[in-house]
N, C-alpha and C. Protein backbone atom coordinates (compact mmCIF):
# COMPACT_ATOMS: atom_id res chain seq x y z
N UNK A 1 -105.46 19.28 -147.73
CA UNK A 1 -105.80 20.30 -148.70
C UNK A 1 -106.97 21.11 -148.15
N UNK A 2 -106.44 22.16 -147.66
CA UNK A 2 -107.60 22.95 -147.45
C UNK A 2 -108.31 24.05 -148.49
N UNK A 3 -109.43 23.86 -148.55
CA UNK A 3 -110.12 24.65 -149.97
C UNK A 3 -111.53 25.19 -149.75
N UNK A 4 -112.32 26.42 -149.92
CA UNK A 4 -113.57 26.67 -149.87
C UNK A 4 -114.56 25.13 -149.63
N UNK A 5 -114.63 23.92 -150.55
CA UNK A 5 -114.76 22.80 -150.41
C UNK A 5 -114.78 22.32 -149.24
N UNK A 6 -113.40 22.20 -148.70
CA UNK A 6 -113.35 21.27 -147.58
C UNK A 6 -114.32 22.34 -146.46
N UNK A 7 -114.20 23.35 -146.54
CA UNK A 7 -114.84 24.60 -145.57
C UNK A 7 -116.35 24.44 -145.73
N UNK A 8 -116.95 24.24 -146.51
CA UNK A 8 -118.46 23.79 -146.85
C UNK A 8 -118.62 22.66 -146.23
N UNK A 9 -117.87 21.64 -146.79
CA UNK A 9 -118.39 19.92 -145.70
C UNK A 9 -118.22 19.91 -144.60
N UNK A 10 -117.36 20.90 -143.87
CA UNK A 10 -117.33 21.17 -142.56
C UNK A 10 -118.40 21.84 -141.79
N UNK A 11 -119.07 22.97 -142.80
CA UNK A 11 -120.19 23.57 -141.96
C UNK A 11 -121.73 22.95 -142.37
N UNK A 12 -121.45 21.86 -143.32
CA UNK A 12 -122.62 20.96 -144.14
C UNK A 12 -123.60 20.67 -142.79
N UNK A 13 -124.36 21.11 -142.46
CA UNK A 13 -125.68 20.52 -141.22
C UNK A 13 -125.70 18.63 -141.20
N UNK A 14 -125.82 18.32 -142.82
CA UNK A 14 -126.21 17.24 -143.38
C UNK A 14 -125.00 16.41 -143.25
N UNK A 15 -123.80 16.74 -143.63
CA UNK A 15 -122.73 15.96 -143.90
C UNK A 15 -122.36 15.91 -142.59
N UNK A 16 -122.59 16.41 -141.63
CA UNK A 16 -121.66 16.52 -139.73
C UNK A 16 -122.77 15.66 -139.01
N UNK A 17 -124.24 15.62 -139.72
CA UNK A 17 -125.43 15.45 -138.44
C UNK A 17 -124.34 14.05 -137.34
N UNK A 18 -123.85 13.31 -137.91
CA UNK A 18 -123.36 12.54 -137.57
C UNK A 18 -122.30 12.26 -136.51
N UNK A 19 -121.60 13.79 -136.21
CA UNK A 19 -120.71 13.75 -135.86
C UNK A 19 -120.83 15.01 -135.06
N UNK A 20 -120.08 15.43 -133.50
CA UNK A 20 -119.50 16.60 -132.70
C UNK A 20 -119.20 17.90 -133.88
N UNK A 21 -119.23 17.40 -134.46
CA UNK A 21 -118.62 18.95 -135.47
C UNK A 21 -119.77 19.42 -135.73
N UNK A 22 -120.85 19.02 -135.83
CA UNK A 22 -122.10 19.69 -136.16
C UNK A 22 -122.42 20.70 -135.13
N UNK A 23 -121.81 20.95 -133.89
CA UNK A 23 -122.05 21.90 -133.66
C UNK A 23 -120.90 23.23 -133.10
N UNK A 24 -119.46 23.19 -133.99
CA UNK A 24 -119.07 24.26 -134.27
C UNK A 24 -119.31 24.58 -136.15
N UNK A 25 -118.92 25.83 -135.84
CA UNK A 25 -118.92 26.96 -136.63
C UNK A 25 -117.86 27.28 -137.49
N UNK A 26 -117.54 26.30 -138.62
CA UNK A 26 -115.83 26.41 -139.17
C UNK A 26 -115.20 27.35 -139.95
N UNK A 27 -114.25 27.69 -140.07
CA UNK A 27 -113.51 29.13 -140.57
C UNK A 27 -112.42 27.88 -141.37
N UNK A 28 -112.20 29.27 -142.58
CA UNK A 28 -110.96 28.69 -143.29
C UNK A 28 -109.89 28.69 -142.16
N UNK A 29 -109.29 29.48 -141.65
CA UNK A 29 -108.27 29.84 -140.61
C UNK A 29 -108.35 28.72 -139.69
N UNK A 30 -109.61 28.19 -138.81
CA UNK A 30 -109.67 27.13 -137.79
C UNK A 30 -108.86 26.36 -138.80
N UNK A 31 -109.95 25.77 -139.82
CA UNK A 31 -109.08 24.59 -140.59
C UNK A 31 -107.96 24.68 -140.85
N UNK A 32 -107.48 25.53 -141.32
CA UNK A 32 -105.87 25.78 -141.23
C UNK A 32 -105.12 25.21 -140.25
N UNK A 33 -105.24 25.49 -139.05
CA UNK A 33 -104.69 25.58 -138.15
C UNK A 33 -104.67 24.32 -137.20
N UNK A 34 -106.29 23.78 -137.83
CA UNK A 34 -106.24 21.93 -137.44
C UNK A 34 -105.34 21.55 -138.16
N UNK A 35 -105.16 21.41 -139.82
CA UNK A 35 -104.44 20.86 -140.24
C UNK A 35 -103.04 21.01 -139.94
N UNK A 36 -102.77 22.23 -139.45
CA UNK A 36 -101.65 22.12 -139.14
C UNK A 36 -101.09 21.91 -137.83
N UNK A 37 -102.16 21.23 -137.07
CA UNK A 37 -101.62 20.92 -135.86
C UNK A 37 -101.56 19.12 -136.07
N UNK A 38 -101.95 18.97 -136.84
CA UNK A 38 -102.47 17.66 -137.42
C UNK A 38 -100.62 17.16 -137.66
N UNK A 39 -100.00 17.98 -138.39
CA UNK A 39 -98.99 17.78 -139.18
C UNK A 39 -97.75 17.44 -138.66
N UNK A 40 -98.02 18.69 -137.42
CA UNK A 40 -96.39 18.42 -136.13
C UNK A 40 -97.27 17.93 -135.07
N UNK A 41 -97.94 16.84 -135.30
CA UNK A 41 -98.24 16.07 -134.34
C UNK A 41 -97.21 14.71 -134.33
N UNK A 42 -97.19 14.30 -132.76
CA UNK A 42 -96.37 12.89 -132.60
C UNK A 42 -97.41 12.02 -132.79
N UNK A 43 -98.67 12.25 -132.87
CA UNK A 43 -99.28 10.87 -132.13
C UNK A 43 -100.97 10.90 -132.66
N UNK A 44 -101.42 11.75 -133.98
CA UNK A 44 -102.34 12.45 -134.80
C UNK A 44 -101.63 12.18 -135.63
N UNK A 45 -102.58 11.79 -136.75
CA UNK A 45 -102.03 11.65 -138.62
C UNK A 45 -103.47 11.74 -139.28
N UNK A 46 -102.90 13.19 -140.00
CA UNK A 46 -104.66 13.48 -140.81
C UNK A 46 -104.26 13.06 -142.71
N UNK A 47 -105.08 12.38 -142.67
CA UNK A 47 -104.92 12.26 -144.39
C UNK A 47 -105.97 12.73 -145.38
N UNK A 48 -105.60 13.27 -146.13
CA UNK A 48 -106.54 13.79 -147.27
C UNK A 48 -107.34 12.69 -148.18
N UNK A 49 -108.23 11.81 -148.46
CA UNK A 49 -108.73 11.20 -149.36
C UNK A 49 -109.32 11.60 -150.59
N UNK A 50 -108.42 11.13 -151.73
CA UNK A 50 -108.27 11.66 -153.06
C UNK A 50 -108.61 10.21 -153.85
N UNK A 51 -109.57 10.97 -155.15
CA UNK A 51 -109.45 10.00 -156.19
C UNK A 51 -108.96 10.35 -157.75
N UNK A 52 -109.01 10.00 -158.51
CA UNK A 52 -108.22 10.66 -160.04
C UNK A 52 -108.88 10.40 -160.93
N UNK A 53 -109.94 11.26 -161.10
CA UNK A 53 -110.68 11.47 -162.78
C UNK A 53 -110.08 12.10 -163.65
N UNK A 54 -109.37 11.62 -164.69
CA UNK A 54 -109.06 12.04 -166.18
C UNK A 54 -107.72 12.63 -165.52
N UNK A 55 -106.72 11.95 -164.73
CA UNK A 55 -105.45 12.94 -164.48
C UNK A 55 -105.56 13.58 -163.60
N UNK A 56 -106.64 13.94 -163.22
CA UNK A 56 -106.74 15.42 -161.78
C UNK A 56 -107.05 14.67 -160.57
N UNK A 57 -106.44 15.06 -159.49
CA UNK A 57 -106.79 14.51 -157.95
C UNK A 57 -107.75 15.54 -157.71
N UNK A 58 -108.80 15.00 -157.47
CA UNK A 58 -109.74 15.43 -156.54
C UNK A 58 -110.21 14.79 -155.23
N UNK A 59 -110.04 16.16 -154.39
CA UNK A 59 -110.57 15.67 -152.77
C UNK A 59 -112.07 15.51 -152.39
N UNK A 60 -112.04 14.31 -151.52
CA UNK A 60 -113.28 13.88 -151.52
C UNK A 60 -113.52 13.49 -150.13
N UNK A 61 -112.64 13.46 -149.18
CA UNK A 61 -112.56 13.19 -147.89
C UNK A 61 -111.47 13.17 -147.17
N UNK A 62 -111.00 12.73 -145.66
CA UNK A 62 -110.57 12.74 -144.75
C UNK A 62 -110.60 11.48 -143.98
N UNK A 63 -109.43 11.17 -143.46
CA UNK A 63 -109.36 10.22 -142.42
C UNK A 63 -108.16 10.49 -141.48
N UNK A 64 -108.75 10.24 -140.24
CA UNK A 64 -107.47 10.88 -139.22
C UNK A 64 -107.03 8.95 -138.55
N UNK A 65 -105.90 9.24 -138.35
CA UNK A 65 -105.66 8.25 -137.49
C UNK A 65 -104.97 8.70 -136.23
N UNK A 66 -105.54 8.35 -135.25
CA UNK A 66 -104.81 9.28 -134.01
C UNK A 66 -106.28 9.55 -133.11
N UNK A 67 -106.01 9.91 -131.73
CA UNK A 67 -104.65 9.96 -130.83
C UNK A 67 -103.95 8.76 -130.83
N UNK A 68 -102.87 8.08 -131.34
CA UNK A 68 -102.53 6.61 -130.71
C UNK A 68 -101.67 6.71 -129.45
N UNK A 69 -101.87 5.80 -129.31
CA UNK A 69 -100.89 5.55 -127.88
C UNK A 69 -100.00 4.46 -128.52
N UNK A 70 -98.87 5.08 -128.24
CA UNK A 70 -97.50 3.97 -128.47
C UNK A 70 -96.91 2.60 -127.33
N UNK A 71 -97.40 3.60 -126.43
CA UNK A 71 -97.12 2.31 -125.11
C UNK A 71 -97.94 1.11 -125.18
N UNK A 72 -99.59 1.12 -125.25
CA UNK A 72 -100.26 0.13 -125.52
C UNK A 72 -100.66 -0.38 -127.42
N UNK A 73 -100.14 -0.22 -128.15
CA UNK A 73 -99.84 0.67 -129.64
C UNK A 73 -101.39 0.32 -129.64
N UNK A 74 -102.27 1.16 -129.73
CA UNK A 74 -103.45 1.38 -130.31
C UNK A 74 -103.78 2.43 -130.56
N UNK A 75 -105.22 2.81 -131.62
CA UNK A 75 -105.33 4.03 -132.07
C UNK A 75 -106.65 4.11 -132.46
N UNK A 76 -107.05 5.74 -132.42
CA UNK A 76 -108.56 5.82 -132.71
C UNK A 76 -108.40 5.98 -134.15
N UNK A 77 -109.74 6.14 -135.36
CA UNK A 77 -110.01 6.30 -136.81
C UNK A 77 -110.76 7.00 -136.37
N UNK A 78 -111.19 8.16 -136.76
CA UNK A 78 -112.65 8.88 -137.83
C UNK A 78 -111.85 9.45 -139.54
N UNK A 79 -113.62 9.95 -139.79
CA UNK A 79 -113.25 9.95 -141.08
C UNK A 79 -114.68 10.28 -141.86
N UNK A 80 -114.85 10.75 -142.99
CA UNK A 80 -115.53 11.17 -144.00
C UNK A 80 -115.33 11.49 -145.35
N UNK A 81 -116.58 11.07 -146.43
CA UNK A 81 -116.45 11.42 -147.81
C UNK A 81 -117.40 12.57 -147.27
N UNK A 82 -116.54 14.00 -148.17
CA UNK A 82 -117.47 14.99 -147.99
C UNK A 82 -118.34 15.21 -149.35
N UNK A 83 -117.72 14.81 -150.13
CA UNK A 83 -118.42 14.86 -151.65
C UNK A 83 -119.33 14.03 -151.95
N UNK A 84 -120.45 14.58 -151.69
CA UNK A 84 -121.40 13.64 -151.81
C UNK A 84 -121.73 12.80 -153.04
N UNK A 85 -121.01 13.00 -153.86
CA UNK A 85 -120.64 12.54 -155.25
C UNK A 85 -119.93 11.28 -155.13
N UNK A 86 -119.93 11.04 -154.32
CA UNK A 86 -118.65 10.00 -154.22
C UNK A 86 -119.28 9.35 -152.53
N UNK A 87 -119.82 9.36 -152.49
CA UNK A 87 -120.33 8.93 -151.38
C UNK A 87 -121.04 7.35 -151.72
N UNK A 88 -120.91 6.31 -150.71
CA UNK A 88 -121.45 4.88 -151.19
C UNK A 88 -121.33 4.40 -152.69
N UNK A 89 -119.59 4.51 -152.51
CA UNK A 89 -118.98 4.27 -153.76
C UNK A 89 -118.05 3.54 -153.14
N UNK A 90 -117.68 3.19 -151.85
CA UNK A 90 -116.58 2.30 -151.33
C UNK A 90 -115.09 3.04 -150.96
N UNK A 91 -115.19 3.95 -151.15
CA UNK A 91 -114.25 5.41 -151.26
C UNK A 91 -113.88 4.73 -149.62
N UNK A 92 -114.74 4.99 -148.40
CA UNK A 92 -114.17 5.33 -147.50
C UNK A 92 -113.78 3.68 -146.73
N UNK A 93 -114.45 2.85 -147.24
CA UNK A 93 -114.12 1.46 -146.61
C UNK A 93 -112.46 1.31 -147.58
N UNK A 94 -111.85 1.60 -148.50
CA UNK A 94 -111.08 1.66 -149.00
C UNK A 94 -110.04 2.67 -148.22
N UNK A 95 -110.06 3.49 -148.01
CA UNK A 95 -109.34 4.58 -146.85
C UNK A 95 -109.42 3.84 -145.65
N UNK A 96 -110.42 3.32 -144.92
CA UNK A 96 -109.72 2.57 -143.92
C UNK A 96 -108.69 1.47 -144.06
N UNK A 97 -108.76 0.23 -145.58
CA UNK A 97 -108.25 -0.58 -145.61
C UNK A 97 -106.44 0.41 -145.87
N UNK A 98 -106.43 1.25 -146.02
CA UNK A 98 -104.72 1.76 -146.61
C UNK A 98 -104.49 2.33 -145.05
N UNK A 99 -105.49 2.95 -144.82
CA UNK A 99 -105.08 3.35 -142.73
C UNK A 99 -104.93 2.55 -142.02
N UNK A 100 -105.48 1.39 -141.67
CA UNK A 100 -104.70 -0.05 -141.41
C UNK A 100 -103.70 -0.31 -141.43
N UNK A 101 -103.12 -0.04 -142.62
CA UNK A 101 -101.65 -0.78 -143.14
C UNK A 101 -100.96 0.28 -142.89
N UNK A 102 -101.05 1.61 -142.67
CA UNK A 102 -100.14 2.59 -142.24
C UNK A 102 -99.97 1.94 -140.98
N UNK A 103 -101.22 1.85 -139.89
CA UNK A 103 -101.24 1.57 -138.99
C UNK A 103 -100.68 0.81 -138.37
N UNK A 104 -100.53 -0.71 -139.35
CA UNK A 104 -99.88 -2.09 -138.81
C UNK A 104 -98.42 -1.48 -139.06
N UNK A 105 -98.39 -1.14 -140.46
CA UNK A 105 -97.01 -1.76 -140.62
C UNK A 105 -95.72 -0.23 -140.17
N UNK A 106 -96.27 0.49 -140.32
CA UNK A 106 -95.50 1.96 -139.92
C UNK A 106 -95.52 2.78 -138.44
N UNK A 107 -96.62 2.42 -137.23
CA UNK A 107 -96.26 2.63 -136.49
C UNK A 107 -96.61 1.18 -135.41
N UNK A 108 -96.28 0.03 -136.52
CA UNK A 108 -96.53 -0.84 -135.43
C UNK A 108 -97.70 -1.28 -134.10
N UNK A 109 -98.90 -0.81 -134.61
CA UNK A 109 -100.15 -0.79 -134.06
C UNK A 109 -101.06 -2.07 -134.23
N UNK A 110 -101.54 -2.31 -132.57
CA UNK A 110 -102.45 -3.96 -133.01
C UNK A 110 -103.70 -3.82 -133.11
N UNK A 111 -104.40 -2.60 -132.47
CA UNK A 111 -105.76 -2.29 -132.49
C UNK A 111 -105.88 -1.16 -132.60
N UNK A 112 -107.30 -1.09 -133.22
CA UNK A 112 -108.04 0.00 -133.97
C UNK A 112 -109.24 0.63 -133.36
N UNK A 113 -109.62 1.86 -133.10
CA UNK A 113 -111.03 1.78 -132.22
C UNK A 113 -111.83 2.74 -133.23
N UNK A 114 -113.35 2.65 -133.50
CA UNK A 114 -114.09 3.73 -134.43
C UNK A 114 -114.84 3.28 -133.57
N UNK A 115 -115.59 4.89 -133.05
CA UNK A 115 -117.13 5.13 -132.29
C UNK A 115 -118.02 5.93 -133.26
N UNK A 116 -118.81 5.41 -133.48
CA UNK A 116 -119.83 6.57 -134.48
C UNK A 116 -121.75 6.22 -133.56
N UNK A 117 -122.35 7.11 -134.22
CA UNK A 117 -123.84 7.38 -133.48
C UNK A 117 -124.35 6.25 -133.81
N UNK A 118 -125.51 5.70 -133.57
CA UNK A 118 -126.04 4.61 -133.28
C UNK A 118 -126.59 4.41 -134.62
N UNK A 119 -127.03 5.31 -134.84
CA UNK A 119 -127.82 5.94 -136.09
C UNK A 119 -127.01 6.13 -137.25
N UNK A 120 -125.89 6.19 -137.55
CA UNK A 120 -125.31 6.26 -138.27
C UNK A 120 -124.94 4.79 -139.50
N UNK A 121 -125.95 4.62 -140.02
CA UNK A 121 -126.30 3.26 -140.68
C UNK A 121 -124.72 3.23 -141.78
N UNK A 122 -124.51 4.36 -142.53
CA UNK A 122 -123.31 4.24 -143.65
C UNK A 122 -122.38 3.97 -142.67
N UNK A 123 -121.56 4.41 -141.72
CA UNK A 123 -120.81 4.40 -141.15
C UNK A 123 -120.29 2.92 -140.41
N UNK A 124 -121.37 2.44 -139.94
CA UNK A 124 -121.66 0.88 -139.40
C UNK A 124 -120.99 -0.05 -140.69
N UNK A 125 -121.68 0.38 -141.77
CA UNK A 125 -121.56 -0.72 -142.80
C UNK A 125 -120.01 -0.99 -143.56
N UNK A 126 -119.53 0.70 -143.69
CA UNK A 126 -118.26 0.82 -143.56
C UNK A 126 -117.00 -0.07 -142.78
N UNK A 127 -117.49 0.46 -141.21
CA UNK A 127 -117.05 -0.67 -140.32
C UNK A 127 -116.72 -2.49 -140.25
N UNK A 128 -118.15 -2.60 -140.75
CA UNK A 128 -118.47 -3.77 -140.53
C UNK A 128 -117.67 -4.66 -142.22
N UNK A 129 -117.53 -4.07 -142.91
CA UNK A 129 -116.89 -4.09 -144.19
C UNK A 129 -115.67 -4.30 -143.84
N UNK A 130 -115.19 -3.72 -143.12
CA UNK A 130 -113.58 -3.89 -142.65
C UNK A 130 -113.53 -4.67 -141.54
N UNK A 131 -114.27 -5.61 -140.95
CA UNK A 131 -114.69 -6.65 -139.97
C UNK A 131 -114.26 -6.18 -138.36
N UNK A 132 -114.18 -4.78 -138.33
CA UNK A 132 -114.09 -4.47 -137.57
C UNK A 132 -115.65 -4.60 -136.46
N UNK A 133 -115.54 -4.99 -135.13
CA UNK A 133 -116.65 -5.85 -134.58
C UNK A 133 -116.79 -4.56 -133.27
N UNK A 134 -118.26 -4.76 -133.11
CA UNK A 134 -118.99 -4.11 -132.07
C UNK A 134 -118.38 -4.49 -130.21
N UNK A 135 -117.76 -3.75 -129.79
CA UNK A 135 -116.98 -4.13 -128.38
C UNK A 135 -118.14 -3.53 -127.40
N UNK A 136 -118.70 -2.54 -127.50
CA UNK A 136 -119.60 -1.67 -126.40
C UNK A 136 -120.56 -0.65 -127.30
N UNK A 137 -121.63 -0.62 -126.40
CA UNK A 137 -122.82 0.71 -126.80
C UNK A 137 -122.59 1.23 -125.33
N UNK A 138 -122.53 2.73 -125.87
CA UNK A 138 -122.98 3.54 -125.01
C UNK A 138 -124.48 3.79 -125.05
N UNK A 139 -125.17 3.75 -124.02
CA UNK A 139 -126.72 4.12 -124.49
C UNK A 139 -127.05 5.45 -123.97
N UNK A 140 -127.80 5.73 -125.10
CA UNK A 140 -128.34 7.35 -124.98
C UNK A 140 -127.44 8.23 -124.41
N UNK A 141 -126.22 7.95 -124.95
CA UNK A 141 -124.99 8.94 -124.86
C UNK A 141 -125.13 10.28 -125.23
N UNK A 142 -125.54 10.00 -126.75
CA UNK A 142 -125.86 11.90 -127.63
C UNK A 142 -127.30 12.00 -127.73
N UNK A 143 -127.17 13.26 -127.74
CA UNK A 143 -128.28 13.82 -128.16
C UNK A 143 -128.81 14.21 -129.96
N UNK A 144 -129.52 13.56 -130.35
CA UNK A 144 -129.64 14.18 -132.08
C UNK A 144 -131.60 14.49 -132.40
N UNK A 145 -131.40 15.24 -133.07
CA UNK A 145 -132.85 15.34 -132.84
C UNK A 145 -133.82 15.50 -132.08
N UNK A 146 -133.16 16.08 -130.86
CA UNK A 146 -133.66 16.14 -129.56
C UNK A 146 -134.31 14.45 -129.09
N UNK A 147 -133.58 13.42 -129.54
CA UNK A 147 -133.66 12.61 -128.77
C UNK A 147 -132.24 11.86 -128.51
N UNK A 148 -132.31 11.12 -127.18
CA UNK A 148 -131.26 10.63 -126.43
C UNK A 148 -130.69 8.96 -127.97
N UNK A 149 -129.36 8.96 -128.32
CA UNK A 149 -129.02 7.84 -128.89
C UNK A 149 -128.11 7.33 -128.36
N UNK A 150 -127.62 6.12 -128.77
CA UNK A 150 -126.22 5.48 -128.21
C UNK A 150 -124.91 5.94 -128.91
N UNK A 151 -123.65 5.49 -128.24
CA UNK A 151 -122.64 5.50 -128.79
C UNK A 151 -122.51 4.28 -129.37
N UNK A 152 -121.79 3.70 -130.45
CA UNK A 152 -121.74 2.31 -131.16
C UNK A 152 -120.20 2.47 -131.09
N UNK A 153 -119.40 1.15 -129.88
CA UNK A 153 -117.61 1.60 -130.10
C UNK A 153 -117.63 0.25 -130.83
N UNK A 154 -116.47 0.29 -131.83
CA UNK A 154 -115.78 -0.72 -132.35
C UNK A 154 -114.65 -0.49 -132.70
N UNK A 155 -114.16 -2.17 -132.84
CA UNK A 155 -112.52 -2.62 -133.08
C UNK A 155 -111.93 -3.13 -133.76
N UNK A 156 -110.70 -3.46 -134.34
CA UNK A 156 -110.48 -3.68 -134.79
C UNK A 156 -108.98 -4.71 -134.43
N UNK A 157 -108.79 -5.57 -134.42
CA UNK A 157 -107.65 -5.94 -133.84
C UNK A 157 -106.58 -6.28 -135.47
N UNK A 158 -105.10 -5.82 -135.79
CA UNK A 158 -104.35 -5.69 -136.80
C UNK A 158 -103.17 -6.16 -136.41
């Protein structure tokens, strides 16, 4: 669902610090055009994360699963609540647990990989919620704040 909304959490300073996207510049049209490359993809699967107050779906985030590789069946996750309303409400450890099960049971996948910044304390806890376990740090991989941090990779085996 692309919406003025989703176009704001994309150019959010606050909501990206976390992530490579913080430093493009997003257009309704780009987003468009991710999502829809998202869609006739073989090997990319973007999902919308929705919850239902009083009857109405409202969007509140994103989770991609993809690039996977079918030959070794594994696959990367990212992902975000952009609504900060809904944020450390369990929203997104819940979106991983249903991306999993797409994962296991629909394209037959045994492992899972999420890299997030070192620094990224919600994101970890998320992770670590879904017992997905620490395999490697990159150290002083990114740059944030004009100082050098690590990469944090983890896995998940399904």
């Amino acid at each position: 669902m692309v919406s003025a909304k989703y176009l704001q959490w994309m150019n959010s300073k606050n909501l990206m610090r976390y992530t490579e996207q913080r430093f493009e510049k997003h257009s309704i049209t780009k987003i468009i055009d991710f999502v829809k490359s998202k869609k006739q993809s073989k090997n990319d699967y973007l999902y919308g994360i929705f919850i239902i107050i009083n009857k109405q779906k409202i969007h509140v985030g994103n989770i991609k699963l993809g690039p996977i590789n079918f030959t070794h069946k594994y696959a990367v996750i990212s992902y975000f609540i952009g609504d900060i309303k809904f944020q450390k409400m369990g929203i997104g450890s819940m979106a991983i647990k249903m991306v999993l099960e797409i994962a296991k049971n629909k394209f037959k996948l045994k492992k899972i990989f999420a890299s997030i910044y070192s620094n990224n304390i919600g994101s970890k806890k998320v992770l670590i919620n879904n017992k997905f376990v620490l395999e490697g740090v990159f150290k002083k991989k990114f740059i944030y704040k004009n100082k050098r941090i690590s990469e944090l990779a983890y896995s998940k085996n399904i």
